[in-house]
C-alpha atoms as a PDB file:
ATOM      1  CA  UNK A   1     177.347  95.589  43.661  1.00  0.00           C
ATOM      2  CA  UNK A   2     178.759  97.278  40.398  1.00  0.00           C
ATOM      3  CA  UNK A   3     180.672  99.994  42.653  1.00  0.00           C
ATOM      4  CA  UNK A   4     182.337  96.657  45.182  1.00  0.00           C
ATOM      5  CA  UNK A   5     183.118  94.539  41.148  1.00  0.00           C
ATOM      6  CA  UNK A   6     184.569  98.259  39.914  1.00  0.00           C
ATOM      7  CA  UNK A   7     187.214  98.438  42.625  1.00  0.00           C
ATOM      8  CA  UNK A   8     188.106  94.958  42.249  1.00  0.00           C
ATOM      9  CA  UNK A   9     188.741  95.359  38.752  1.00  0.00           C
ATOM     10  CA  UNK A  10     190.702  98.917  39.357  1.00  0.00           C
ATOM     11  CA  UNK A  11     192.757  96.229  42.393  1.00  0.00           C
ATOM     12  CA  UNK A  12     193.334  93.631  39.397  1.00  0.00           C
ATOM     13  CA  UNK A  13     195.009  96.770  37.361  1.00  0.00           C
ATOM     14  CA  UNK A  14     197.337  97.523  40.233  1.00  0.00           C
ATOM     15  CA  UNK A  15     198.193  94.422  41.257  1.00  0.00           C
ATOM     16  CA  UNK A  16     199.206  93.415  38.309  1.00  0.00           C
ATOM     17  CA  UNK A  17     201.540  96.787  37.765  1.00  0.00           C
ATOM     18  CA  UNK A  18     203.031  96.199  41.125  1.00  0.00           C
ATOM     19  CA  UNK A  19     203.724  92.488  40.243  1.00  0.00           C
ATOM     20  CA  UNK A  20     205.608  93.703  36.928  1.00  0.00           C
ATOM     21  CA  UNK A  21     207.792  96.183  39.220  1.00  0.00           C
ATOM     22  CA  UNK A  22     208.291  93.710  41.784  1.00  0.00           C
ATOM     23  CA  UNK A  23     209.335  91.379  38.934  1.00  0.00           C
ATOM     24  CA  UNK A  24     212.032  94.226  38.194  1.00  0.00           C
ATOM     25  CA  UNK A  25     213.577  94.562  41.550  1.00  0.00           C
ATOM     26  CA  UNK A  26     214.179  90.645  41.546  1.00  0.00           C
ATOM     27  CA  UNK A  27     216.025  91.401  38.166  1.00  0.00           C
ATOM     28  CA  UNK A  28     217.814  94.381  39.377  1.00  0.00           C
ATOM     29  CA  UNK A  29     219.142  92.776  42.468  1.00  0.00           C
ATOM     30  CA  UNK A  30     220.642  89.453  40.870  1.00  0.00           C
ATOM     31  CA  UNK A  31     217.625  87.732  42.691  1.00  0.00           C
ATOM     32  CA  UNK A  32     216.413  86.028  39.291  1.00  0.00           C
ATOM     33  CA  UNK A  33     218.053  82.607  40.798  1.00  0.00           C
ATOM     34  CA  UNK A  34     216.941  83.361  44.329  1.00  0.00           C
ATOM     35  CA  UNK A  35     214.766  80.228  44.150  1.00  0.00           C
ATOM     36  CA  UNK A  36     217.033  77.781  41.836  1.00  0.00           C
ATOM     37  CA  UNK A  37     214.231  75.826  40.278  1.00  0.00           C
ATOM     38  CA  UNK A  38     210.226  75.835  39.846  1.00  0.00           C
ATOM     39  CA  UNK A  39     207.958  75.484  40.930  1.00  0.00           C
ATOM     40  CA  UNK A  40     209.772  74.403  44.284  1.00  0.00           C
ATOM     41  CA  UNK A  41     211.901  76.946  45.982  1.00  0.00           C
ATOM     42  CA  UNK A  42     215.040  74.518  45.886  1.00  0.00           C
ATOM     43  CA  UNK A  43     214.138  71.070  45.791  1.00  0.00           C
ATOM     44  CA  UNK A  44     213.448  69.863  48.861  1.00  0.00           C
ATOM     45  CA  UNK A  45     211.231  73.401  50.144  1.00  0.00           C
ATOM     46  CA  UNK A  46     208.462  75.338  48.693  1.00  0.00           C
ATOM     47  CA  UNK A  47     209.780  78.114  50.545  1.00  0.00           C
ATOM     48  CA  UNK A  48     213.243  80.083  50.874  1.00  0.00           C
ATOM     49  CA  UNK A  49     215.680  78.623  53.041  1.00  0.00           C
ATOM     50  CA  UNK A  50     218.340  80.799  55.714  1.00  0.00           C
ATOM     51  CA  UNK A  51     220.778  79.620  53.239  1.00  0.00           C
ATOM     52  CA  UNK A  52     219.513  81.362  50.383  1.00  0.00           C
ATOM     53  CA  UNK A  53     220.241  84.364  51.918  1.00  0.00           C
ATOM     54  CA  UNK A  54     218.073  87.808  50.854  1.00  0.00           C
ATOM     55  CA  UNK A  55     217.844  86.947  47.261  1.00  0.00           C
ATOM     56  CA  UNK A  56     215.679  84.189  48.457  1.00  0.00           C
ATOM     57  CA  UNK A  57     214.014  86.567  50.038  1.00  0.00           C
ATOM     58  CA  UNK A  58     213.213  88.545  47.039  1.00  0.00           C
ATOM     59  CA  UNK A  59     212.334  86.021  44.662  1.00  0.00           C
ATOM     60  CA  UNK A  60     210.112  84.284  46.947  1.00  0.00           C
ATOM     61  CA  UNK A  61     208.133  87.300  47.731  1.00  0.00           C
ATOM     62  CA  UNK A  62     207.242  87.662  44.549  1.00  0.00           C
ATOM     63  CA  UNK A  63     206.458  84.501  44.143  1.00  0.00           C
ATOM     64  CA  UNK A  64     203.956  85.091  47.103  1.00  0.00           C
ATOM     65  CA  UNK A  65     202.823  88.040  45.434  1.00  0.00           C
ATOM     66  CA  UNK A  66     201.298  86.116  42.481  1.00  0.00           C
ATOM     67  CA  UNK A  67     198.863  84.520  44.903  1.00  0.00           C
ATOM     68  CA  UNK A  68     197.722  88.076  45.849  1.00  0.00           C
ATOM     69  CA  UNK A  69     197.060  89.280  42.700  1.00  0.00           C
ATOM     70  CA  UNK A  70     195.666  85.721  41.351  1.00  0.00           C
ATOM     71  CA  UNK A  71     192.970  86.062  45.191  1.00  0.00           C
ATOM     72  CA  UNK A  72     192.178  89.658  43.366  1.00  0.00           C
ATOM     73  CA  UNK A  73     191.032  87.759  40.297  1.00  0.00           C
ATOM     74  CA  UNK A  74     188.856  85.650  41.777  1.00  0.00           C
ATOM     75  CA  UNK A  75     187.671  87.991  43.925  1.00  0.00           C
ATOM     76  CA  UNK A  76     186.341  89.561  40.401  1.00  0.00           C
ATOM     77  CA  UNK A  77     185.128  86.486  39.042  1.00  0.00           C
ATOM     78  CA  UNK A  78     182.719  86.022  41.973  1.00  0.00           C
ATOM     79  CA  UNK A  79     181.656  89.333  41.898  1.00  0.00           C
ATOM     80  CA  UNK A  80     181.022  89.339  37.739  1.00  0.00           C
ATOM     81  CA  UNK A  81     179.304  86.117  37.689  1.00  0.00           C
ATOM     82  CA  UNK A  82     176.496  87.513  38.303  1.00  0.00           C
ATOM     83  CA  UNK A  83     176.837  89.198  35.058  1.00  0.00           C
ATOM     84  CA  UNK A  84     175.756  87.852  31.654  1.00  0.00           C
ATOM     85  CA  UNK A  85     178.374  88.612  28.648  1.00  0.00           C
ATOM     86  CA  UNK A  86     181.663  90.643  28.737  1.00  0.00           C
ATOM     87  CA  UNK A  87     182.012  91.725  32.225  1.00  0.00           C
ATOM     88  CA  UNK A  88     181.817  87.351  33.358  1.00  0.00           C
ATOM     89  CA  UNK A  89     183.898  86.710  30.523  1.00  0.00           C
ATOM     90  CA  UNK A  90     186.536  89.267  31.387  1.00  0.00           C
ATOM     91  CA  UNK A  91     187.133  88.727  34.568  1.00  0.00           C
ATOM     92  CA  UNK A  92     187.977  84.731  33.699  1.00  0.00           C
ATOM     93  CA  UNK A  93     190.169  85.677  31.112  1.00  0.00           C
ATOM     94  CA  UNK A  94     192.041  88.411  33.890  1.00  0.00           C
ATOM     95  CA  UNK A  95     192.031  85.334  36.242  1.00  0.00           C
ATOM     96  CA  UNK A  96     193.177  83.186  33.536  1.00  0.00           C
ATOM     97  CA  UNK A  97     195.958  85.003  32.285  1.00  0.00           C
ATOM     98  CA  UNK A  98     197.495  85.189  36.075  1.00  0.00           C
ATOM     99  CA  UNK A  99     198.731  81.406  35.857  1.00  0.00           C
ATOM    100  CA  UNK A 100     199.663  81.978  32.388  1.00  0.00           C
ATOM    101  CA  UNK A 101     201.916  84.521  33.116  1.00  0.00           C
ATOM    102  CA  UNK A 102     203.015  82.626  36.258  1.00  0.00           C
ATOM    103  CA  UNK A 103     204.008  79.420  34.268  1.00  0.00           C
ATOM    104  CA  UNK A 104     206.376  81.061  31.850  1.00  0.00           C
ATOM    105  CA  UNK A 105     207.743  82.835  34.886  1.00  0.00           C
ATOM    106  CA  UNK A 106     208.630  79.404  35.785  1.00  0.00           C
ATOM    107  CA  UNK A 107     210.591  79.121  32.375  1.00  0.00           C
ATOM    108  CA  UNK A 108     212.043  81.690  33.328  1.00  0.00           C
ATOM    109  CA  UNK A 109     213.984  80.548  36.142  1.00  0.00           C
ATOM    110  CA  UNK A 110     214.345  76.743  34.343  1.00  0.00           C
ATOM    111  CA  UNK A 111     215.603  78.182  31.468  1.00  0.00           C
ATOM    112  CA  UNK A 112     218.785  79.953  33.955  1.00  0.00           C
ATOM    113  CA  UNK A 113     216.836  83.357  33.315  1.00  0.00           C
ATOM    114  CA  UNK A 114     217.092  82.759  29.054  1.00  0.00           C
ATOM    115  CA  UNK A 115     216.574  86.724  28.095  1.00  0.00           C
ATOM    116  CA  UNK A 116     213.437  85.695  25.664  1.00  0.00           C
ATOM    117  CA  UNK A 117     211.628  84.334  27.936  1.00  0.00           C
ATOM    118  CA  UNK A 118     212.587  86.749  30.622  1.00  0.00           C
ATOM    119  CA  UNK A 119     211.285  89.166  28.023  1.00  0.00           C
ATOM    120  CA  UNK A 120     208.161  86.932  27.038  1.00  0.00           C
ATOM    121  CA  UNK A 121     207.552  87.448  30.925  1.00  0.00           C
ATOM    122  CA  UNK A 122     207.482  91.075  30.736  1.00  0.00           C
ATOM    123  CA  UNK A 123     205.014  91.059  27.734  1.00  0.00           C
ATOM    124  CA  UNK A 124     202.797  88.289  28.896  1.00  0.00           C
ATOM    125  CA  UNK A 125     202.034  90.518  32.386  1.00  0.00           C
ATOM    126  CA  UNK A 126     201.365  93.530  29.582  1.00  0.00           C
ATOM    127  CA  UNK A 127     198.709  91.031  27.915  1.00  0.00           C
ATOM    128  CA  UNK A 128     197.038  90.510  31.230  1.00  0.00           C
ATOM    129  CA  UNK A 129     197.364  94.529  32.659  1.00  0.00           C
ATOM    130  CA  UNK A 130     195.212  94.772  28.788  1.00  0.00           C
ATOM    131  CA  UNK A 131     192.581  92.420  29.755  1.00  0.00           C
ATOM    132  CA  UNK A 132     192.105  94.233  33.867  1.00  0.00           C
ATOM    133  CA  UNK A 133     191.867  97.397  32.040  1.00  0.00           C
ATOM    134  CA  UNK A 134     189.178  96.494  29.117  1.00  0.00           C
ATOM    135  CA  UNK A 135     187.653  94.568  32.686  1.00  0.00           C
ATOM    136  CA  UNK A 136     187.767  97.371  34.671  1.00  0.00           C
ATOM    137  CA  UNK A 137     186.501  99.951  31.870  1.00  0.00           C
ATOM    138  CA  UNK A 138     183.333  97.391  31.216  1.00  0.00           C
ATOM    139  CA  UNK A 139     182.151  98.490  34.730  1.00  0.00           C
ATOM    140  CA  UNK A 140     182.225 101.852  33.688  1.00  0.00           C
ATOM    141  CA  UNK A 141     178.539 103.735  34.664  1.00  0.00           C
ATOM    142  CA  UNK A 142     175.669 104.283  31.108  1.00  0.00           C
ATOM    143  CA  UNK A 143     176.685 107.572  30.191  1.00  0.00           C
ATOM    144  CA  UNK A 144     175.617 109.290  26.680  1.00  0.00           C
ATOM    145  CA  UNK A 145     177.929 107.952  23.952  1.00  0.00           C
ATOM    146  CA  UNK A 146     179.950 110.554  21.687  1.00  0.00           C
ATOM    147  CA  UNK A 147     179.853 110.074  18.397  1.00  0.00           C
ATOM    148  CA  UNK A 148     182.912 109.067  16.853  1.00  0.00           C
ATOM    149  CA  UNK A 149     184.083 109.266  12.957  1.00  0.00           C
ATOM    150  CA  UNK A 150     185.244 106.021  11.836  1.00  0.00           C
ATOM    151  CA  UNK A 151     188.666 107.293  10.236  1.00  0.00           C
ATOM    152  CA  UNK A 152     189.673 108.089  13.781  1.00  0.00           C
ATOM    153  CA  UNK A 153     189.536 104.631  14.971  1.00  0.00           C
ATOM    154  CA  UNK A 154     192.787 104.060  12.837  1.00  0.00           C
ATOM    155  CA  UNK A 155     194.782 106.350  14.227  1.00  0.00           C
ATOM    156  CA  UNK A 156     194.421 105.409  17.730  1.00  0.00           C
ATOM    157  CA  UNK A 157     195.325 101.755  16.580  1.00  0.00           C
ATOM    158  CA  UNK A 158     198.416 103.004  14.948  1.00  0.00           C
ATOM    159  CA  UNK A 159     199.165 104.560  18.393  1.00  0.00           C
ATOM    160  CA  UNK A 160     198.928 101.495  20.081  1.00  0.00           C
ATOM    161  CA  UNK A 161     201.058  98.961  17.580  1.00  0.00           C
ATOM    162  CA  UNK A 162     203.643 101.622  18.154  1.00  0.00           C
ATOM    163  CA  UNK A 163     203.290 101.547  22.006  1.00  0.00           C
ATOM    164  CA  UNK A 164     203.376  97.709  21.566  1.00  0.00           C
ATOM    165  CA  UNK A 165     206.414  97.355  19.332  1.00  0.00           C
ATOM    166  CA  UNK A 166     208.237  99.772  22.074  1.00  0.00           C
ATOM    167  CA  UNK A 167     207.317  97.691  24.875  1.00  0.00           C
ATOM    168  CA  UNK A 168     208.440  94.100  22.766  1.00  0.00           C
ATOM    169  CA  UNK A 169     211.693  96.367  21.497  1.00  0.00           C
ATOM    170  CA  UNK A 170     212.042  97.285  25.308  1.00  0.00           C
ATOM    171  CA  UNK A 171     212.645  93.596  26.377  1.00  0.00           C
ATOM    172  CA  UNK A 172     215.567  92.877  23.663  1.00  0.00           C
ATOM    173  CA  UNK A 173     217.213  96.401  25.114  1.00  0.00           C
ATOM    174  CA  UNK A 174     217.079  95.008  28.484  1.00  0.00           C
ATOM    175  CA  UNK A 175     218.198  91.569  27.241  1.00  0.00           C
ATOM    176  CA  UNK A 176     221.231  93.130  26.100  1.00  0.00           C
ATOM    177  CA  UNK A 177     221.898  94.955  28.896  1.00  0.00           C
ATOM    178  CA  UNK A 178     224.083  94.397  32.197  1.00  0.00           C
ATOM    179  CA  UNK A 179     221.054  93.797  34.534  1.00  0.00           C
ATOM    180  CA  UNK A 180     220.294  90.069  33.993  1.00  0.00           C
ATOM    181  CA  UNK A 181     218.726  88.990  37.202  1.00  0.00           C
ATOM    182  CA  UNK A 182     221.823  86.732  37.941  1.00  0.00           C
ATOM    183  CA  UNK A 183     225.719  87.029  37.323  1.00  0.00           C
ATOM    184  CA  UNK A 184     225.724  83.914  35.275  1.00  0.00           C
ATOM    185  CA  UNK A 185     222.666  84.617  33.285  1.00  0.00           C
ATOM    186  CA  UNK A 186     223.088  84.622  29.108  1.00  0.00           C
ATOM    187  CA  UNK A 187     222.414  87.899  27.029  1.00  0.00           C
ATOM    188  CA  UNK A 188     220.720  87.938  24.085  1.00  0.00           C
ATOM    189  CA  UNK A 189     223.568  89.201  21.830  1.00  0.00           C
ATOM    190  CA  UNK A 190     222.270  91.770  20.022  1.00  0.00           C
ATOM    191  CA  UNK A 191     224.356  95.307  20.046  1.00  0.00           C
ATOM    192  CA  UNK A 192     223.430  96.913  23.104  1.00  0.00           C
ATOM    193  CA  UNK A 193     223.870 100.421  21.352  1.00  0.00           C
ATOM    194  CA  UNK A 194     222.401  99.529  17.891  1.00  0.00           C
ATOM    195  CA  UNK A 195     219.231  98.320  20.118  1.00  0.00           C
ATOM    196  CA  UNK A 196     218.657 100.946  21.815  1.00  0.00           C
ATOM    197  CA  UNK A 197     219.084 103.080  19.001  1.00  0.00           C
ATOM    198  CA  UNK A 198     216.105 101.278  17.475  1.00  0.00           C
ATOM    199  CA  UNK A 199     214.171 101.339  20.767  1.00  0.00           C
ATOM    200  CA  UNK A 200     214.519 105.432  20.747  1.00  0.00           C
ATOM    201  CA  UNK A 201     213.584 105.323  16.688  1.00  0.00           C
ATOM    202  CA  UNK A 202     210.420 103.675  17.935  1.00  0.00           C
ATOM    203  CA  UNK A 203     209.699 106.132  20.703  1.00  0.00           C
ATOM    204  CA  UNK A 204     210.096 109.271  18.735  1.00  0.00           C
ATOM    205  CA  UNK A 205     207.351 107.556  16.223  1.00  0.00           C
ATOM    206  CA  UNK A 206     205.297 107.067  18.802  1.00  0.00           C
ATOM    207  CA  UNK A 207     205.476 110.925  20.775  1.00  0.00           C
ATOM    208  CA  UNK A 208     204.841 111.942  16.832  1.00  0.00           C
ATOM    209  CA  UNK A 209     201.877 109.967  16.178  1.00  0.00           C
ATOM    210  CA  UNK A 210     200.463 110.447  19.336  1.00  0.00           C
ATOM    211  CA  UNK A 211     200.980 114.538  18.644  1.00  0.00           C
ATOM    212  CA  UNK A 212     199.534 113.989  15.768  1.00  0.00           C
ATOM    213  CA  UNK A 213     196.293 112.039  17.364  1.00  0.00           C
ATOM    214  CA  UNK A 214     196.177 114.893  20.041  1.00  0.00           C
ATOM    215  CA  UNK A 215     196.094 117.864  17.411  1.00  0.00           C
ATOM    216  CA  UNK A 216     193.701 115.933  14.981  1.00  0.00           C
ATOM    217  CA  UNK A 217     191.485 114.635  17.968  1.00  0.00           C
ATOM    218  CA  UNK A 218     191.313 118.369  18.819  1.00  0.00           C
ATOM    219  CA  UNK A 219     190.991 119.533  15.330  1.00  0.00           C
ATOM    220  CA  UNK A 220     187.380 117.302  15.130  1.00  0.00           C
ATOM    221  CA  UNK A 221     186.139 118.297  18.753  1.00  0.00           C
ATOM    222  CA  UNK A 222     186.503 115.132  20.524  1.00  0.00           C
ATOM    223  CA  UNK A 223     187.576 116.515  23.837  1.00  0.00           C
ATOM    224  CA  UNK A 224     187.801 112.704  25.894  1.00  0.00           C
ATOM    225  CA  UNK A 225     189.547 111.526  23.545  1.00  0.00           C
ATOM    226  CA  UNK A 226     191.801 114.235  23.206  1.00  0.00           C
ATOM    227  CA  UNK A 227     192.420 114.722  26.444  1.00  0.00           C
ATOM    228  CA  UNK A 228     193.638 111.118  26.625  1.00  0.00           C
ATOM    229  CA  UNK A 229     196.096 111.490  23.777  1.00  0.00           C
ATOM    230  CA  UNK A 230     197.463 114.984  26.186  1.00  0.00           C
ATOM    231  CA  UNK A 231     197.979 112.466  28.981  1.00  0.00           C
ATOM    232  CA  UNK A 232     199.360 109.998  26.789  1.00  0.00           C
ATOM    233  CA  UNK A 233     201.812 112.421  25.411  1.00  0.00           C
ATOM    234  CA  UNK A 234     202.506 113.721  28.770  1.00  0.00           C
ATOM    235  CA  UNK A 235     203.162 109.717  30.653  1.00  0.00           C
ATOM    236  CA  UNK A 236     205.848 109.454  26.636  1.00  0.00           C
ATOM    237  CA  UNK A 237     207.765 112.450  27.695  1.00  0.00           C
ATOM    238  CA  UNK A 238     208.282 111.407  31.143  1.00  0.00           C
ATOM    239  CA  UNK A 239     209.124 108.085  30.172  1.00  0.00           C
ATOM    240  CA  UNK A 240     211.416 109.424  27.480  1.00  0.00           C
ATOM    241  CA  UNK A 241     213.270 111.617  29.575  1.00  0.00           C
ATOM    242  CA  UNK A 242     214.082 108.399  32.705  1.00  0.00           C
ATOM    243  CA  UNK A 243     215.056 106.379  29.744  1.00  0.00           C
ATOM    244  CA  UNK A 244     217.928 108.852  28.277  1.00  0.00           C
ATOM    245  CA  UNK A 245     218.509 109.858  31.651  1.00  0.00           C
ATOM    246  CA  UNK A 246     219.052 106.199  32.885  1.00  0.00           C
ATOM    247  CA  UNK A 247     220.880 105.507  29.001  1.00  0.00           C
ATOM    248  CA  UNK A 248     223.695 107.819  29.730  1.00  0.00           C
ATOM    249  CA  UNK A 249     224.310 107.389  33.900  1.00  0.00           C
ATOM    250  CA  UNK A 250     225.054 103.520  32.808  1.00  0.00           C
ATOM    251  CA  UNK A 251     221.836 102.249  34.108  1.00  0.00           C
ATOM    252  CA  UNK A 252     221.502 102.958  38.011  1.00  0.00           C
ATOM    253  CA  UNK A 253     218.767 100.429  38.783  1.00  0.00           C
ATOM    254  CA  UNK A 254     216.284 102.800  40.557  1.00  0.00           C
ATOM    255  CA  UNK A 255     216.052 104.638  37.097  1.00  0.00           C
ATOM    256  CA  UNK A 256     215.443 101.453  35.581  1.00  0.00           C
ATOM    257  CA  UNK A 257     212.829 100.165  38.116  1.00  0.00           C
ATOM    258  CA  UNK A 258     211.335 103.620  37.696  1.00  0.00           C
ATOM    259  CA  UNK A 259     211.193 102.901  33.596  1.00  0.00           C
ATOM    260  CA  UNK A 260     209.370  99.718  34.039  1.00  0.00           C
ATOM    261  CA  UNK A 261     206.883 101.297  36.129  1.00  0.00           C
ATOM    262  CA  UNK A 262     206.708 104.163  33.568  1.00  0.00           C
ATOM    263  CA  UNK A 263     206.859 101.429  30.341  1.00  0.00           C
ATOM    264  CA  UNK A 264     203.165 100.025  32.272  1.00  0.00           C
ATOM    265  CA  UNK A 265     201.736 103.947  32.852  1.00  0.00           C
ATOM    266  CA  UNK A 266     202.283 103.959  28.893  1.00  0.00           C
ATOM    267  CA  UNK A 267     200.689 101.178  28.250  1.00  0.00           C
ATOM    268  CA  UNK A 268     197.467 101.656  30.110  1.00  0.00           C
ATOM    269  CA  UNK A 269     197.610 105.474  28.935  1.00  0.00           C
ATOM    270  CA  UNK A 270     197.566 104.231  25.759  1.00  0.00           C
ATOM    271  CA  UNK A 271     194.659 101.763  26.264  1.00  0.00           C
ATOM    272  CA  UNK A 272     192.987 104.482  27.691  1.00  0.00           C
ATOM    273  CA  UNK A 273     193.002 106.458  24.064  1.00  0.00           C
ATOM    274  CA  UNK A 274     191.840 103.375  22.128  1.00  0.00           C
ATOM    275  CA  UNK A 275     189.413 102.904  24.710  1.00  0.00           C
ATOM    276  CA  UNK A 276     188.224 106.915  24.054  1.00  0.00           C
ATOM    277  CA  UNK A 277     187.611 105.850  19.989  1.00  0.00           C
ATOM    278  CA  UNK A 278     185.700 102.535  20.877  1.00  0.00           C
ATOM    279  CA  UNK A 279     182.321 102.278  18.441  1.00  0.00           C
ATOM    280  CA  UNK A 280     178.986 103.320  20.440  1.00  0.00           C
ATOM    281  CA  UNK A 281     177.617 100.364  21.429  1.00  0.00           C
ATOM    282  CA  UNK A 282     173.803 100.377  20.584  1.00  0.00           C
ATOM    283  CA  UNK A 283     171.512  99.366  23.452  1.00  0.00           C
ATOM    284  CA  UNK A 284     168.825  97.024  22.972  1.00  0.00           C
ATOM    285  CA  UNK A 285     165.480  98.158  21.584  1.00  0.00           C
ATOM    286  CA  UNK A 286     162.807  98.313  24.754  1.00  0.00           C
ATOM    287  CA  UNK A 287     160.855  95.867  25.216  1.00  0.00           C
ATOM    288  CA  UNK A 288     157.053  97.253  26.290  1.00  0.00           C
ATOM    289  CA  UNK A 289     153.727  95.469  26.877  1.00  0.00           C
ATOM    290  CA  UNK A 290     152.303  97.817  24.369  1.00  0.00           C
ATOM    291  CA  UNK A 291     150.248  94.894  21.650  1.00  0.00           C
ATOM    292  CA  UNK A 292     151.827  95.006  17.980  1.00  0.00           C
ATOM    293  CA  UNK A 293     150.816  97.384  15.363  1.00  0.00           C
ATOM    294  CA  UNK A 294     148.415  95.717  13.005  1.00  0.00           C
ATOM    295  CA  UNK A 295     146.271  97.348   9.795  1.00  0.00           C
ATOM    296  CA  UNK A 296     143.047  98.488  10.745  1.00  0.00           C
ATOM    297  CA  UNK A 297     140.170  95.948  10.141  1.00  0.00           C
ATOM    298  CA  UNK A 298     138.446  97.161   7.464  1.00  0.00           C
ATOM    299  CA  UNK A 299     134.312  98.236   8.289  1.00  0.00           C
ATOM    300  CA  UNK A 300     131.922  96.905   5.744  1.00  0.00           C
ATOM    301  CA  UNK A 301     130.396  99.769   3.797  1.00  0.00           C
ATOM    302  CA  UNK A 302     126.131  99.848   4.878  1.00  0.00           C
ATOM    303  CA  UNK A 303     123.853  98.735   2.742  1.00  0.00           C
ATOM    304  CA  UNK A 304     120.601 100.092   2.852  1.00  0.00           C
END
């Protein structure tokens, strides 16, 4: 039963990638408006119309995919119930966060593709690909825990508030940007350049501290956890190098669908190094049919 709830959960992480790249390739097509309104297709159909032509198409299927990943959820709910505690509880919030995510993408399309909430959008699927991963690490196998020194913990946190700020830094570059899901669609306003200059500020501090995790997290022996930060730095650099790449060619947009797949490897390569520095959780004392310890009953002395 574990093994069948552990590949649901691993599903849930995927799913919920695939719907963020999906997402992308609505953007990156001018499909944003396929469907004009929410959540109706048009107003009189649930579904895309002939007349919509293929950016119907496009935003419809991903519409359609939501219901895939949101079955996947509760797929996982059924099979955690079962459960007592954290692995019940995360699977509702995974399934939870689906509609969450799904209503703003709503907003979204209400709001004539308004790049904050386009951007909220983005970060709110992040949220949810956080709660499938802490879901899908819960099911992992009892295995001896490695002790870890507190002042480590901190620097894996200050690794992942830097991966954060570059994914929430990430939306206002794209909301500056020419790909707004639509012709008509707003920008945001801010200076495209200055933006992205900011964005790269944040991703150098991020490849340093991460170094910096990797060489101390060495340094102390912790070889899981190092070898997370190594893949961590590795997912950065490749990442780094489709974002300058795609920076100075203007933007093609299979470099930038390939950067919003890479900005979610990050992310969950990232998780994956907190997740290497969690506290040892302490299992229960047993429990055995073994009577109490008591003093010893004292024997009266004989008297002769």
């Amino acid at each position: 039963m574990v093994s069948v709830l552990r590949r649901l959960a691993l599903a849930s992480i995927v799913a919920n990638v695939a719907i963020v790249v999906t997402g992308g390739a609505v953007r990156l097509t001018d499909s944003g408006l396929g469907c004009p309104t929410w959540p109706r297709c048009t107003d009189e159909s649930y579904t895309t119309t002939a007349e919509m032509g293929v950016h119907g198409v496009i935003e419809f299927g991903n519409r359609l995919l939501t219901f895939v990943v949101a079955a996947v959820a509760v797929a996982g709910v059924v099979a955690a119930w079962r459960h007592r505690g954290r692995l019940r509880w995360l699977s509702v919030a995974v399934f939870l966060g689906i509609p969450a995510q799904g209503v703003i993408g709503g907003f979204t399309v209400l709001t004539d593709l308004n790049p904050w909430v386009v951007g909220l959008h983005f970060l709110a699927s992040i949220a949810v690909i956080a709660l499938a991963y802490a879901f899908w690490r819960a099911t992992d196998p009892p295995e001896p825990a490695t002790p870890v020194p507190p002042a480590l913990r901190p620097l894996a946190w200050a690794v992942a508030i830097a991966s954060a700020a570059v994914l929430v830094v990430g939306t206002w570059v794209t909301g500056s940007g020419p790909h707004s899901g639509d012709h008509g669609a707003a920008r945001n306003g801010l200076d495209p350049e200055t933006i992205s200059q900011v964005h790269a500020d944040l991703v150098f501090l991020l490849i340093g501290l991460t170094v910096a995790a990797w060489i101390t997290l060495r340094a102390m022996g912790q070889r899981t956890a190092a070898r997370a930060a190594a893949v961590l730095l590795a997912v950065e650099l490749g990442q780094g190098l489709i974002g300058f790449v795609q920076y100075f060619t203007d933007l093609p947009v299979l470099l930038v669908g390939a950067h919003m797949l890479g900005a979610c490897l990050v992310w969950l390569a990232t998780l994956s190094l907190v997740w290497s520095l969690r506290p040892a959780s302490t299992p229960p004392a047993a429990q055995t049919d073994a009577p109490a310890h008591t003093q010893p009953v004292p024997i009266p002395a004989h008297v002769p």
